[in-house]
N, C-alpha and C. Protein backbone atom coordinates (compact mmCIF):
# COMPACT_ATOMS: atom_id res chain seq x y z
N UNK A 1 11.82 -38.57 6.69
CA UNK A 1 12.52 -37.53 7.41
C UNK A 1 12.58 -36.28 6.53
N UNK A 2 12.53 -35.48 7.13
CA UNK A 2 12.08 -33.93 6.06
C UNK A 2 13.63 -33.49 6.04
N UNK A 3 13.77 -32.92 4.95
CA UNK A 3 14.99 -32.08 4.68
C UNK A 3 15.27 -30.86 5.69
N UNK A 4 16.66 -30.57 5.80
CA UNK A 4 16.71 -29.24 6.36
C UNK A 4 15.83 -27.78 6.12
N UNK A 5 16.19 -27.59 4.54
CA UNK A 5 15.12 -25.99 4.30
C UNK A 5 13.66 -26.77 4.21
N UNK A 6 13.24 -27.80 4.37
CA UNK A 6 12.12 -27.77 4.77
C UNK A 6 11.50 -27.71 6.40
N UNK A 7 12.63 -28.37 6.76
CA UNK A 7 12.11 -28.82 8.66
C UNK A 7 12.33 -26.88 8.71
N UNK A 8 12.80 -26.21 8.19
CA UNK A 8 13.29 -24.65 8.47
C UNK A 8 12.00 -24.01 8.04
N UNK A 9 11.20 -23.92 6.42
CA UNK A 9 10.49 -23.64 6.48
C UNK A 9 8.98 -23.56 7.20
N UNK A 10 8.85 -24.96 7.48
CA UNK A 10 7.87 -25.29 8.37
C UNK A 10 8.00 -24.46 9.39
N UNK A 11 9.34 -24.10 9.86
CA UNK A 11 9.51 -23.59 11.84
C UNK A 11 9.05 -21.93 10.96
N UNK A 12 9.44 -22.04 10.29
CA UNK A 12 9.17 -20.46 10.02
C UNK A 12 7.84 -19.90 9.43
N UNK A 13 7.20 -20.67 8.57
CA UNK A 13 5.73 -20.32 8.42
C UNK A 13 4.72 -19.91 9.13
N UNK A 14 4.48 -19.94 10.70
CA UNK A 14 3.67 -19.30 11.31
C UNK A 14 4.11 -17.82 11.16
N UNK A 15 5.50 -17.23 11.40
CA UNK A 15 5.58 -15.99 11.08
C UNK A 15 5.54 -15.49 9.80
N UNK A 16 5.74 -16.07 8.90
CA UNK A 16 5.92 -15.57 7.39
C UNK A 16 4.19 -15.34 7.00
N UNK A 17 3.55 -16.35 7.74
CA UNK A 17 1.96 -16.29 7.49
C UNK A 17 1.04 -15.42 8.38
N UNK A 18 1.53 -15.09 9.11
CA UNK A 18 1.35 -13.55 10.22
C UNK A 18 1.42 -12.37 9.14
N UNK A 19 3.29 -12.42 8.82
CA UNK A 19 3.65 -11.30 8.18
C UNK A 19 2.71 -10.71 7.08
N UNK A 20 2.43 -11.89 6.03
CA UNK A 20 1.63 -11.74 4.85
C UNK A 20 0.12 -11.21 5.25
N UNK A 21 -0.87 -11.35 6.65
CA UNK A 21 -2.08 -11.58 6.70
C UNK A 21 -2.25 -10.99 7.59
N UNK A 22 -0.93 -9.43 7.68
CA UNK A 22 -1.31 -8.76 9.12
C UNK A 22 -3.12 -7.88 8.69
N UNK A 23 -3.66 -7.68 9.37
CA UNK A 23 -4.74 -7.09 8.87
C UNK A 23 -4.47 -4.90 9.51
N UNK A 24 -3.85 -4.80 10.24
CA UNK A 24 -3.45 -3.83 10.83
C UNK A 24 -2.34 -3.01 10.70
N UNK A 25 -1.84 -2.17 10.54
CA UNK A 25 -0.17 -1.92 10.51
C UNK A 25 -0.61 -0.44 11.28
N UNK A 26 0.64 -0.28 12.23
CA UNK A 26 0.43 0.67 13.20
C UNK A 26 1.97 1.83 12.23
N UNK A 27 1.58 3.23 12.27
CA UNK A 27 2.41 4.14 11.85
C UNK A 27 3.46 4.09 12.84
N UNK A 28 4.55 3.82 12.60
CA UNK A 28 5.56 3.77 13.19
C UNK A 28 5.80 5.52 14.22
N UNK A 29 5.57 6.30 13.56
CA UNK A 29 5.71 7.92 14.28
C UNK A 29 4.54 8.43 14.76
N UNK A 30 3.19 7.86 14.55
CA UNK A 30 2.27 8.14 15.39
C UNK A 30 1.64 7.53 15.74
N UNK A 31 1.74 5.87 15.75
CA UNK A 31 1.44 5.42 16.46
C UNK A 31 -0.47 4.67 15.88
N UNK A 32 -0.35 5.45 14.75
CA UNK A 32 -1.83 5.32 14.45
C UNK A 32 -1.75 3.99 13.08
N UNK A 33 -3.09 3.45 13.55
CA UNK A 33 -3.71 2.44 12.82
C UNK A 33 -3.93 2.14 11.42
N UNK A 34 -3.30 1.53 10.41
CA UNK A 34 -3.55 1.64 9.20
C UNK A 34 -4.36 0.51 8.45
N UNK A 35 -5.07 0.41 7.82
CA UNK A 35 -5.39 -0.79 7.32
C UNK A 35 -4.33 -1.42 6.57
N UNK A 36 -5.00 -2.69 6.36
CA UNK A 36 -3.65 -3.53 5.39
C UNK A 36 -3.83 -3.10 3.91
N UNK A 37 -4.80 -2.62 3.85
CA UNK A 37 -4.97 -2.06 2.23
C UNK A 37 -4.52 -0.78 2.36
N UNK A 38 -4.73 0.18 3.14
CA UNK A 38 -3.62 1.60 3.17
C UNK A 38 -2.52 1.10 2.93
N UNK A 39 -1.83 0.00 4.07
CA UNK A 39 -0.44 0.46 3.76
C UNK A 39 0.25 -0.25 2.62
N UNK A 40 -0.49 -1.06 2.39
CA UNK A 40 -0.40 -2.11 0.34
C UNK A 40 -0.23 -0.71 -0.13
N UNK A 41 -1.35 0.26 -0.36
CA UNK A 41 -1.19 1.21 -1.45
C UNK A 41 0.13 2.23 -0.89
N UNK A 42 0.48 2.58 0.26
CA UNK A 42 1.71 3.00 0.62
C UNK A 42 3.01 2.43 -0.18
N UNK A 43 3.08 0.84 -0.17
CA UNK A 43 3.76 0.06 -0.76
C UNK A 43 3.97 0.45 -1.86
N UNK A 44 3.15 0.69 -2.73
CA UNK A 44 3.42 0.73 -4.21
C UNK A 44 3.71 2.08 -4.34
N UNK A 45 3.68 2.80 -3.93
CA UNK A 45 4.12 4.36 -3.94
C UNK A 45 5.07 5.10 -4.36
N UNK A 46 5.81 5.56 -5.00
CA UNK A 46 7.27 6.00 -5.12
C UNK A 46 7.88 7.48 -4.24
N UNK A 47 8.42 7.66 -3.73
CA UNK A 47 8.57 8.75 -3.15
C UNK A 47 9.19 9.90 -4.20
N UNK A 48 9.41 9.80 -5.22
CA UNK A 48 10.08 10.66 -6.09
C UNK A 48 8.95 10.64 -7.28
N UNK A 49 8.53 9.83 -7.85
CA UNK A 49 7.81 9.46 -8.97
C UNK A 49 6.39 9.13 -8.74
N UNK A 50 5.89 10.02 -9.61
CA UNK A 50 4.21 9.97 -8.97
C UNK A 50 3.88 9.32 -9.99
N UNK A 51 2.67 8.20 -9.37
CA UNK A 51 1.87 7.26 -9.73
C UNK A 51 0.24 7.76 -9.99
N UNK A 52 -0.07 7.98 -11.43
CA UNK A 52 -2.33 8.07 -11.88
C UNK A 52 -2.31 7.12 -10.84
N UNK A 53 -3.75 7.71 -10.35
CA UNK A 53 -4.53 6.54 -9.68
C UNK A 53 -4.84 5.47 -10.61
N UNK A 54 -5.28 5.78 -11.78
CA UNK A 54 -5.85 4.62 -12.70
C UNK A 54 -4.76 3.50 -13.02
N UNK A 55 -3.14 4.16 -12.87
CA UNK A 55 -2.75 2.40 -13.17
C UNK A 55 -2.50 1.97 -12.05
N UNK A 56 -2.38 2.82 -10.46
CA UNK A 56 -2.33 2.00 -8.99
C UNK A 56 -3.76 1.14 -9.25
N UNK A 57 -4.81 1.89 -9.57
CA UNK A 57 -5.91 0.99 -9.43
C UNK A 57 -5.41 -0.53 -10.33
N UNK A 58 -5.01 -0.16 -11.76
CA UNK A 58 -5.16 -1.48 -12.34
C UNK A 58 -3.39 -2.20 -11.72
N UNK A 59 -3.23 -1.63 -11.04
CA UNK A 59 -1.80 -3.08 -10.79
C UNK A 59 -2.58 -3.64 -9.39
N UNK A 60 -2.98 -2.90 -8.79
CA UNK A 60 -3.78 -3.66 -7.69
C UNK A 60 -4.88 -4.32 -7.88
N UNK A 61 -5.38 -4.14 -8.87
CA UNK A 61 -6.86 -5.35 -9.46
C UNK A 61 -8.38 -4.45 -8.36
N UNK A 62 -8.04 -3.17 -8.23
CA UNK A 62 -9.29 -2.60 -8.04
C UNK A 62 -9.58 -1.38 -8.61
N UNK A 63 -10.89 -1.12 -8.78
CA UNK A 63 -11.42 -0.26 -9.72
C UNK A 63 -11.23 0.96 -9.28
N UNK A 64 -10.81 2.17 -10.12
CA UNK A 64 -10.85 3.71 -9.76
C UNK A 64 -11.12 4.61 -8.50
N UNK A 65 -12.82 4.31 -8.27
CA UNK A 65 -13.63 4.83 -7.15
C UNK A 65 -12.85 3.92 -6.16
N UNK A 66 -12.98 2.71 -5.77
CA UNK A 66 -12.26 2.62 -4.78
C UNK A 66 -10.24 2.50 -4.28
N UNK A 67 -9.81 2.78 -5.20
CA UNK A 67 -8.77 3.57 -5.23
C UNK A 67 -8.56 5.00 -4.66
N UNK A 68 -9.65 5.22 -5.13
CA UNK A 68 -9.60 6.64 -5.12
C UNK A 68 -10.19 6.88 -3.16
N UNK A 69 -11.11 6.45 -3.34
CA UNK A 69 -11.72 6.18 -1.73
C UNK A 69 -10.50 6.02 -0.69
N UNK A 70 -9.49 5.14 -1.04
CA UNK A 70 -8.29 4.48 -0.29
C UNK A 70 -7.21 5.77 -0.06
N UNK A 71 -7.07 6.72 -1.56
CA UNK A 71 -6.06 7.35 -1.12
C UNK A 71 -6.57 8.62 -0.57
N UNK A 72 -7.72 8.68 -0.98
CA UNK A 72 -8.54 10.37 -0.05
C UNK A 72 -8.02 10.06 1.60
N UNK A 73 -8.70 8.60 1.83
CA UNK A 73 -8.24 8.11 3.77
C UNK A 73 -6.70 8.49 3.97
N UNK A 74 -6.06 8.21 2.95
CA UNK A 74 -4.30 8.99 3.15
C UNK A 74 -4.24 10.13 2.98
N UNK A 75 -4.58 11.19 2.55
CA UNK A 75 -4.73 11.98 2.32
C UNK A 75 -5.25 12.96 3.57
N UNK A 76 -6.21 12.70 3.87
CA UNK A 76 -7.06 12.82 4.98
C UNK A 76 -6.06 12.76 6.22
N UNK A 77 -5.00 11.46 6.07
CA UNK A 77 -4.54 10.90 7.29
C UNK A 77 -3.08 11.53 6.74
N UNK A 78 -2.29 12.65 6.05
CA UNK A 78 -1.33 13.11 6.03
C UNK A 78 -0.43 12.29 5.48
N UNK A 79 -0.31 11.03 4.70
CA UNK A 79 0.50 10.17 4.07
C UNK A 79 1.04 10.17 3.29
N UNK A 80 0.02 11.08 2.12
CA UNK A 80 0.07 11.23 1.05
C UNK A 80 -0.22 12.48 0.38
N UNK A 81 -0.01 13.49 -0.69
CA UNK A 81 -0.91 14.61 -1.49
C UNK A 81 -0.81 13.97 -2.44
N UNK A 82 -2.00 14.32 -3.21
CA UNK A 82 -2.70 14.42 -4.44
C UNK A 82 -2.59 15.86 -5.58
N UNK A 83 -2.42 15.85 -6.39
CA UNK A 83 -2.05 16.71 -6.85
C UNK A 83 -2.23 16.71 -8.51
N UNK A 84 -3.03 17.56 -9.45
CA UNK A 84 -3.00 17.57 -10.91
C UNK A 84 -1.69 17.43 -11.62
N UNK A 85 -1.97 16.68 -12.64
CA UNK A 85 -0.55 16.59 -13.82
C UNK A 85 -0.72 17.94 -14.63
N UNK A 86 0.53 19.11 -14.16
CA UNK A 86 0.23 20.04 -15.03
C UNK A 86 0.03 20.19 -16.46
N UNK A 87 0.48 18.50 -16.93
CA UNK A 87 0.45 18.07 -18.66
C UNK A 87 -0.50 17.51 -18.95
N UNK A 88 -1.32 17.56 -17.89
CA UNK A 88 -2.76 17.03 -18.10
C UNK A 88 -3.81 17.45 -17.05
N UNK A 89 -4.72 17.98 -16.93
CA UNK A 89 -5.38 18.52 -15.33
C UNK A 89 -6.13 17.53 -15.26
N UNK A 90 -6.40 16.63 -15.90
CA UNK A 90 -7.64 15.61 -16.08
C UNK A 90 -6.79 14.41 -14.88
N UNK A 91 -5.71 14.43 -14.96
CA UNK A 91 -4.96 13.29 -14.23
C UNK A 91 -4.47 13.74 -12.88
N UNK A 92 -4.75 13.12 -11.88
CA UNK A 92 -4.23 13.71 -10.47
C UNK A 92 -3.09 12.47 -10.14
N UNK A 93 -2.25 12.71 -10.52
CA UNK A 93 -1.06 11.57 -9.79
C UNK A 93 -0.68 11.40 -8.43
N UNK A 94 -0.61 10.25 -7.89
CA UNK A 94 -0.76 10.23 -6.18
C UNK A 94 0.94 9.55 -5.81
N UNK A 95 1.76 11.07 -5.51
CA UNK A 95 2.89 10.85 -5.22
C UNK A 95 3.05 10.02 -3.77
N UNK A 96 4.13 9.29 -2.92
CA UNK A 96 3.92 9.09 -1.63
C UNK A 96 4.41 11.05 -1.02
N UNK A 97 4.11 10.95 0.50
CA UNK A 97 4.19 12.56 1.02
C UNK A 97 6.04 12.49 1.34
């Protein structure tokens, strides 16, 4: 006989395993389509504190160029600006918008 937080987890794992493996996420204000990797890098974002691409790339375990590929599509799609570190011009830190 299975325990309670287990007979619970079980009832609840089809959604928790949805949640984790949505492949889609729709913008709540327009309605528009995001990938699950846009809105991962949304995730990690700070709205006050801007994040180099180079350590979003290395906490997410992908390389620069396609980092960089990911946040141009935000960028592109109004999510996000990009913008030089005036203490460095070499570094473009990718604040959330």
């Amino acid at each position: 006989m299975l325990s309670g937080d287990v007979h619970k987890l079980l009832a609840l794992y089809p959604r928790i395993f949805l949640a984790c493996h949505t492949r889609h996420v729709r913008d709540p204000k327009t309605s528009d389509v995001l990938s699950s990797h846009q809105a991962s890098i949304l995730d990690h974002l700070d709205d006050i504190e801007p994040t180099s691409l180079m350590t979003l790339a290395m906490h997410m375990g992908v390389t620069a160029s396609t980092m960089s590929i990911g946040t141009d599509r935000l960028v592109r799609g109004g999510y996000i600006t990009r913008e030089r570190d005036p203490q460095d011009a070499r570094r473009v830190p990718t604040p959330a918008d």
